[in-house]
Protein backbone atom coordinates (compact mmCIF):
# COMPACT_ATOMS: atom_id res chain seq x y z
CA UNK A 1 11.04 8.18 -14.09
CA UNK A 2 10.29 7.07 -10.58
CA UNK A 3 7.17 6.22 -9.08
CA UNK A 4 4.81 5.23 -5.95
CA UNK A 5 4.39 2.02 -4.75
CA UNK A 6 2.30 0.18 -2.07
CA UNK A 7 3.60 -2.61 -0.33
CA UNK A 8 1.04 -5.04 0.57
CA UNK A 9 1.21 -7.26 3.16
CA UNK A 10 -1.23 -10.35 1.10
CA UNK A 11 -2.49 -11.68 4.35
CA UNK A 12 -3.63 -8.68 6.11
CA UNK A 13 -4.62 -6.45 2.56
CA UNK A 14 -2.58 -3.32 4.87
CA UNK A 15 -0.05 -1.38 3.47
CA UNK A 16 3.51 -1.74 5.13
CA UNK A 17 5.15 0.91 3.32
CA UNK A 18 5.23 3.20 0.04
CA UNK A 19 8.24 3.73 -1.46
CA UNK A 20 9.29 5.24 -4.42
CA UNK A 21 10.74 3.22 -7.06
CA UNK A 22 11.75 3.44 -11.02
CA UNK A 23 9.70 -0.05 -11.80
CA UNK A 24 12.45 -1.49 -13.69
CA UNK A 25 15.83 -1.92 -11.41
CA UNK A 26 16.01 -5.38 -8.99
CA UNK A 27 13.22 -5.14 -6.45
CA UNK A 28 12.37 -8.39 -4.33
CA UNK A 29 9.50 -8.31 -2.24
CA UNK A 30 8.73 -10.55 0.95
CA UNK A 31 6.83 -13.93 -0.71
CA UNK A 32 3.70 -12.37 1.26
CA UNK A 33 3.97 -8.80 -0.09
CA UNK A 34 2.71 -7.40 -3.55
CA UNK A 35 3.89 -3.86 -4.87
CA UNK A 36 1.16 -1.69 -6.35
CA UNK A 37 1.82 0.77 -8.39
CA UNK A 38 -0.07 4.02 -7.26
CA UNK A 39 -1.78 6.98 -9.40
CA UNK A 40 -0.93 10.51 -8.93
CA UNK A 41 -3.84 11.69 -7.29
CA UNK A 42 -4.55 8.19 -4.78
CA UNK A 43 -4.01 8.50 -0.96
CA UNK A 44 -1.91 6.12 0.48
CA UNK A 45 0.50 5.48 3.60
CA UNK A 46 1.09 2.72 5.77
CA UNK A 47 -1.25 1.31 7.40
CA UNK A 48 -3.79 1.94 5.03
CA UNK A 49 -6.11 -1.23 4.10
CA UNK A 50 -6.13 -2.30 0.32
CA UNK A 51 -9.00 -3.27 -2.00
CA UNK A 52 -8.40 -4.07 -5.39
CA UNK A 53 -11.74 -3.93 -6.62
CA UNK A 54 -12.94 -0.78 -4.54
CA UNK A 55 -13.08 2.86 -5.53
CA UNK A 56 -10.72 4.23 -4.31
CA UNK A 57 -8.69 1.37 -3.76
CA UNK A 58 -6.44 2.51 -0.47
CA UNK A 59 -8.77 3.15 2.71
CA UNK A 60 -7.61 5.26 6.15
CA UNK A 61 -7.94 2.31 9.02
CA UNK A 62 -10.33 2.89 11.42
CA UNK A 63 -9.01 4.83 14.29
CA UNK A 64 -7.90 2.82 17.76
CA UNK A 65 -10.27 3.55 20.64
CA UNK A 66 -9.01 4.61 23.82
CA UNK A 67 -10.21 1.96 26.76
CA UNK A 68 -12.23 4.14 28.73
C-alpha cells in the first residue's frame, strides 16, 4: 500500500516535495533530505516548514509581502 511522504530539506526544516511512495522499494534521498512519513489527516505541501516536536508537525509559511 502506498503512502505520503515529506521531503525535508535538514538545513532549512521546509518541505521540498511530497510524494507518494510504498516505503519499501529503493528510495535515495539527497544526504541533506529526510522522508517523513505523513498521517492521513496532516496538511502538507511544499514549502511547508517542519517541526518534529510540534502539534501539528507541518506549518503553512508565512505569506511573502508585497514591497509597497
Amino acid at each position: 500500500m502506498s503512502m505520503r511522504w515529506a521531503i525535508i530539506n535538514l538545513d532549512t526544516n521546509v518541505v521540498d516535495n511530497v510524494i507518494i511512495w510504498d516505503g519499501n522499494s529503493y528510495m535515495f534521498p539527497y544526504p541533506v533530505e529526510a522522508l517523513v512519513q505523513l498521517s492521513d489527516d496532516e496538511r502538507c505541501g511544499p514549502g511547508f516548514i517542519y517541526d518534529a516536536s510540534g502539534n501539528p508537525r507541518f506549518s503553512e509559511p508565512e505569506p511573502i509581502q508585497e514591497p509597497v
